[in-house]
N, C-alpha and C. Protein backbone atom coordinates (compact mmCIF):
# COMPACT_ATOMS: atom_id res chain seq x y z
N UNK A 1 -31.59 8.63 -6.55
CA UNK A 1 -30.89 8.82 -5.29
C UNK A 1 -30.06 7.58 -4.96
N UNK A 2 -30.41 6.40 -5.27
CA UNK A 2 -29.74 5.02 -5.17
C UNK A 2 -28.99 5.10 -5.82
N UNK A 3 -28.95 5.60 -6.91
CA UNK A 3 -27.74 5.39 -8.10
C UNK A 3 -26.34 6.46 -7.69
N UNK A 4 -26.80 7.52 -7.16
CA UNK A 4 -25.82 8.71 -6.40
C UNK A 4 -24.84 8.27 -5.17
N UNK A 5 -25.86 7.66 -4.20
CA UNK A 5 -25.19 6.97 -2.88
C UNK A 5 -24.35 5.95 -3.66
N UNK A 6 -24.88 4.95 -4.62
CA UNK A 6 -23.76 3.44 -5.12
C UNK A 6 -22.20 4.36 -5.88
N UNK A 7 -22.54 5.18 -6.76
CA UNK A 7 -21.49 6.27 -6.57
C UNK A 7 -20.47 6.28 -5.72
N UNK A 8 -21.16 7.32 -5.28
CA UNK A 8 -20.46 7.85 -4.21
C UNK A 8 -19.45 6.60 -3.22
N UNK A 9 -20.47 5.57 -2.89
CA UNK A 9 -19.70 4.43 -2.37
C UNK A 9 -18.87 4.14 -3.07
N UNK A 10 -18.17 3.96 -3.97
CA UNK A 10 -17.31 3.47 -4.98
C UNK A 10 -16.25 4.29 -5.51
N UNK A 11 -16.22 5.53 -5.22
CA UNK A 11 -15.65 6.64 -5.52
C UNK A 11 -14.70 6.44 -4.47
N UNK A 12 -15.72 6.24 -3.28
CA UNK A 12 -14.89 6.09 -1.59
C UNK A 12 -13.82 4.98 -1.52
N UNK A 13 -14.29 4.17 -2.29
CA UNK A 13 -13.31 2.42 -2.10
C UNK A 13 -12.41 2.24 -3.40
N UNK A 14 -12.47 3.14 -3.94
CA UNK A 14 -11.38 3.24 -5.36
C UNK A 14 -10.10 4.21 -5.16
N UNK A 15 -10.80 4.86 -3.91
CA UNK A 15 -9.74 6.18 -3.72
C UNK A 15 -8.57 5.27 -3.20
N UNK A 16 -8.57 4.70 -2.24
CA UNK A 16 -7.33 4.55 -1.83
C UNK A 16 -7.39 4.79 -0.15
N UNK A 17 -6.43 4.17 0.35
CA UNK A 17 -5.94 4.44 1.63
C UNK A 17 -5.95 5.89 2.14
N UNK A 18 -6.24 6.67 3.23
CA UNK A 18 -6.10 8.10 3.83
C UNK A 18 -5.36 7.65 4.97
N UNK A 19 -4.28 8.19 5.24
CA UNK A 19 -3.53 8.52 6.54
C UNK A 19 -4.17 9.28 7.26
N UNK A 20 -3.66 9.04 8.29
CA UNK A 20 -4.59 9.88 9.82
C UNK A 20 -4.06 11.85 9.69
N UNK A 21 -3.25 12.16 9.03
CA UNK A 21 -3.31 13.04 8.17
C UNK A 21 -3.88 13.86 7.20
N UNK A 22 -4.67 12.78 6.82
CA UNK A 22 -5.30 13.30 5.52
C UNK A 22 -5.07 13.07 4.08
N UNK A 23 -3.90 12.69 3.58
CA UNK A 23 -3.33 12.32 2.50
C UNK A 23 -4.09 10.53 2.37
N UNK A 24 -4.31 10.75 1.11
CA UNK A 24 -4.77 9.53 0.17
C UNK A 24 -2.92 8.73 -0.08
N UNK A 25 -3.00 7.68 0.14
CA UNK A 25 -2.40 7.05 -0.57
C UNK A 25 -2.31 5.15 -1.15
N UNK A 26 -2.32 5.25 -2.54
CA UNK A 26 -2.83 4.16 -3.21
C UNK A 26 -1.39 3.96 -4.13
N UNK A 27 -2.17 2.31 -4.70
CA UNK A 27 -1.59 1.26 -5.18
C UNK A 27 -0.48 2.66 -6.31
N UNK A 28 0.56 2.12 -6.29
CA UNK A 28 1.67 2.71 -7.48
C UNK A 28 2.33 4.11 -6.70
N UNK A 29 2.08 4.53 -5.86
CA UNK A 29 2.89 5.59 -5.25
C UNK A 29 4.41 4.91 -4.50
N UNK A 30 4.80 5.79 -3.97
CA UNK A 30 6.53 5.51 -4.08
C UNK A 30 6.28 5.24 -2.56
N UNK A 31 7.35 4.37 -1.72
CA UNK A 31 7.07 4.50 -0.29
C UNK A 31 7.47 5.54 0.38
N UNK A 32 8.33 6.35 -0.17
CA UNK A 32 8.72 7.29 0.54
C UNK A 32 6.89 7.97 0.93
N UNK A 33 5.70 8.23 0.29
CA UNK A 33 4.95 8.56 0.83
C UNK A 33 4.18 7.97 1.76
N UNK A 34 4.62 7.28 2.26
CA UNK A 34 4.08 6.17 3.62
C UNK A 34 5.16 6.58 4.59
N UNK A 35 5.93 6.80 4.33
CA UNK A 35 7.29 7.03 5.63
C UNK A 35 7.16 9.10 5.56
N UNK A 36 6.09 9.55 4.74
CA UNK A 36 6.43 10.95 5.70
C UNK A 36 5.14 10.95 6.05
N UNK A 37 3.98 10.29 5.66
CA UNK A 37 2.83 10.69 5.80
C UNK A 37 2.53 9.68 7.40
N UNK A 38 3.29 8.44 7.42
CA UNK A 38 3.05 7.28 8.94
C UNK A 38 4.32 6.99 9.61
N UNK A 39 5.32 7.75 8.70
CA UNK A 39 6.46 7.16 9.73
C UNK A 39 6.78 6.14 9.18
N UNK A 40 8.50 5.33 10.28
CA UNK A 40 8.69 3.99 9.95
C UNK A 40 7.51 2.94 10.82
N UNK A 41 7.58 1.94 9.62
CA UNK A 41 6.90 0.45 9.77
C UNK A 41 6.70 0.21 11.34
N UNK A 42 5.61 -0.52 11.66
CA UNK A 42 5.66 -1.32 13.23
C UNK A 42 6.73 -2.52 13.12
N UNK A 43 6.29 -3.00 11.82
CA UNK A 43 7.08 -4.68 11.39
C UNK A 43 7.02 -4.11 9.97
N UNK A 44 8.51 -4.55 9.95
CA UNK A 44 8.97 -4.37 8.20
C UNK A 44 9.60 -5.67 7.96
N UNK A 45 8.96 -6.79 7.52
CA UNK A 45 10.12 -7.71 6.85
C UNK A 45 10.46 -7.80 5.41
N UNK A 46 10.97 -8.25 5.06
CA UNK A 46 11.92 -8.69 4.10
C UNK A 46 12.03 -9.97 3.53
N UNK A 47 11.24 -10.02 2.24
CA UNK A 47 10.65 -11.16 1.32
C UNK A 47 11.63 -11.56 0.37
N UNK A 48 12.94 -10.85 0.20
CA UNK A 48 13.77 -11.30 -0.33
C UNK A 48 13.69 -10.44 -1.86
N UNK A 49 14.35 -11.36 -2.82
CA UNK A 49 14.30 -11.47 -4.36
C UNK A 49 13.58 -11.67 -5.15
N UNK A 50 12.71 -11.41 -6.19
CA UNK A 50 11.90 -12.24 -6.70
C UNK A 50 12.78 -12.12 -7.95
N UNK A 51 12.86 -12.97 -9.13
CA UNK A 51 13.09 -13.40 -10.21
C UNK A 51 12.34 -13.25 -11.29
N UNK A 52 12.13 -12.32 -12.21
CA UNK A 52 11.31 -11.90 -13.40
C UNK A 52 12.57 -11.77 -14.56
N UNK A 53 11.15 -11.83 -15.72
CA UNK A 53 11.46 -11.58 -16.76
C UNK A 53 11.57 -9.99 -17.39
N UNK A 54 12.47 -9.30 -17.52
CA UNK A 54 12.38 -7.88 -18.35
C UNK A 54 13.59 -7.95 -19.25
N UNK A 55 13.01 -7.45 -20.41
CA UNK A 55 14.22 -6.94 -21.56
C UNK A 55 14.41 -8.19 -21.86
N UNK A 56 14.13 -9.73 -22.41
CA UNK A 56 14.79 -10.59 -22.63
C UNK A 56 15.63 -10.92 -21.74
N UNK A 57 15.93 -10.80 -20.50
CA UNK A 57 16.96 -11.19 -19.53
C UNK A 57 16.42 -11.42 -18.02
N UNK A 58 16.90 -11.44 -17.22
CA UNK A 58 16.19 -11.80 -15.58
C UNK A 58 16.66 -10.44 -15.08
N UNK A 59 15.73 -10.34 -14.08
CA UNK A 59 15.51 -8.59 -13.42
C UNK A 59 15.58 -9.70 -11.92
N UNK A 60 15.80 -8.88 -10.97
CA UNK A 60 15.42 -9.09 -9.60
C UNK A 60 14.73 -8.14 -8.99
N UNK A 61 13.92 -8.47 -8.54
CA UNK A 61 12.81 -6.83 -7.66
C UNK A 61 12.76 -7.64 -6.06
N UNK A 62 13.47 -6.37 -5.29
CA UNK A 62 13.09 -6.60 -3.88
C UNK A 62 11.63 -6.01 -3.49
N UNK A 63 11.24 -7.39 -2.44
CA UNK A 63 10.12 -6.92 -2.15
C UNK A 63 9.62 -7.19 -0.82
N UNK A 64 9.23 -5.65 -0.10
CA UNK A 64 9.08 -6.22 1.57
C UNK A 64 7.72 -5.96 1.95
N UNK A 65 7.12 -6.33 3.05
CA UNK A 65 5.54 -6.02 3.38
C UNK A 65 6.31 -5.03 5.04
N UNK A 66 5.33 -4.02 4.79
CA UNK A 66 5.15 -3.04 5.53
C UNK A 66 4.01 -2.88 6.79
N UNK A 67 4.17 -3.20 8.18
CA UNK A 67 2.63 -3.10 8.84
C UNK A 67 2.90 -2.16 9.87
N UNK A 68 1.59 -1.21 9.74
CA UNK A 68 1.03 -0.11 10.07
C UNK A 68 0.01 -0.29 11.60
N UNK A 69 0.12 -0.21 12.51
CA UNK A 69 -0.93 -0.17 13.38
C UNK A 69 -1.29 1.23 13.98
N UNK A 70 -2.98 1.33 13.34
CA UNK A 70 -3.27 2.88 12.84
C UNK A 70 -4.72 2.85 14.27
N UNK A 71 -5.31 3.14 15.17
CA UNK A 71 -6.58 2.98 16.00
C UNK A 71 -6.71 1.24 16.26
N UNK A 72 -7.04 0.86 15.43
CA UNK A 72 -7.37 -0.32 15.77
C UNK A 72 -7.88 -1.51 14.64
N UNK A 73 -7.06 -0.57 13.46
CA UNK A 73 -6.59 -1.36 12.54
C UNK A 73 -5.36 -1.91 11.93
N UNK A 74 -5.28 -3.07 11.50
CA UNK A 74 -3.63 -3.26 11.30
C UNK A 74 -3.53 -3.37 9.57
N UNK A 75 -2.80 -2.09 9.52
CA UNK A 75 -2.70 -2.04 7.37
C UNK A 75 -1.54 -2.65 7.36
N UNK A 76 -1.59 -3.48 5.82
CA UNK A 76 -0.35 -4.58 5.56
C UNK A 76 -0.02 -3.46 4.24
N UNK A 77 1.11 -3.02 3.52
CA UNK A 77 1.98 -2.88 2.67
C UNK A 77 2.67 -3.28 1.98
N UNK A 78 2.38 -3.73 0.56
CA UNK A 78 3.70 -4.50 -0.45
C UNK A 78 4.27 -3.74 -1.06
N UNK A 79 5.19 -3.95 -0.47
CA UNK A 79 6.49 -2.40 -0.91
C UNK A 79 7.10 -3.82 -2.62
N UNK A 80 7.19 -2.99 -3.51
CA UNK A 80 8.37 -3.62 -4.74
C UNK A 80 8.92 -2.81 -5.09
N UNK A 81 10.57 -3.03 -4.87
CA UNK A 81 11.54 -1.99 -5.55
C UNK A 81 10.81 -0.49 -5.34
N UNK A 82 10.61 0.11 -3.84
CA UNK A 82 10.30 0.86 -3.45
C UNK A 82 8.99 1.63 -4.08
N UNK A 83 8.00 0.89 -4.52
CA UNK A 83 7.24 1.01 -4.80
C UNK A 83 5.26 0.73 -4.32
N UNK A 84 4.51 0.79 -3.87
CA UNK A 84 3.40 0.29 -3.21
C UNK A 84 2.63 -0.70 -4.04
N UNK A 85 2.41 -1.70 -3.98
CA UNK A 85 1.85 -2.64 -5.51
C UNK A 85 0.73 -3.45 -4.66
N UNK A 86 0.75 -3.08 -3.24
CA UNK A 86 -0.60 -3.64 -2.99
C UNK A 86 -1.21 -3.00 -1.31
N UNK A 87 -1.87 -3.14 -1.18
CA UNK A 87 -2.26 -2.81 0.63
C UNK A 87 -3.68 -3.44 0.82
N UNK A 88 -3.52 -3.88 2.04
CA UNK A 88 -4.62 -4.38 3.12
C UNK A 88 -4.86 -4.17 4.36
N UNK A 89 -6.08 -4.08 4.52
CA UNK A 89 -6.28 -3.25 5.95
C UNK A 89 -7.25 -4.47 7.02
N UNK A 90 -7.47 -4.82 7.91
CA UNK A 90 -7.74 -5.42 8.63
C UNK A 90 -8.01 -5.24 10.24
N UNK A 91 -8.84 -5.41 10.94
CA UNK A 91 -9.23 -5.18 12.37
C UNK A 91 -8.60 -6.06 13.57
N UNK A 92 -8.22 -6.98 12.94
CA UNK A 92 -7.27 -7.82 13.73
C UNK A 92 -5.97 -8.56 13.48
């Protein structure tokens, strides 16, 4: 029965983010599923350029953080090149 509940707990914290909707959404989805599932951002800034390596040559990937104030939690969003590559959720 211990081994079922540690499960189950882990199943829960691997899934991913749920919108007050219902929809799961996690690390590698596109943002467009954050903007139909929450709408636009409370605070959207804008981190600029970053500078990488792809193909033997320099790439630039824009990258902005996204915050959500959902009950009485505040979720953070790392949008890259319109993409989700990270999230954090927090009570204050």
């Amino acid at each position: 029965m211990k081994k079922l509940l540690l499960i189950v707990f882990a199943v829960m914290l691997l899934s991913g983010f749920r919108a007050p909707n219902g929809n799961i959404i996690s690390k590698g989805d596109f943002s467009d599923k954050l903007l139909i599932n929450l709408g636009e951002p409370n605070v959207r800034t804008d981190l600029g350029l970053v500078q990488t390596r792809a193909f033997g040559g320099i790439a630039y990937i824009k990258r902005e953080v996204w915050l959500y104030r959902i009950g009485q939690y505040n979720h953070r969003f790392i949008i890259q090149n319109g993409q989700i590559v990270a999230d954090h959720w927090s009570r204050f």
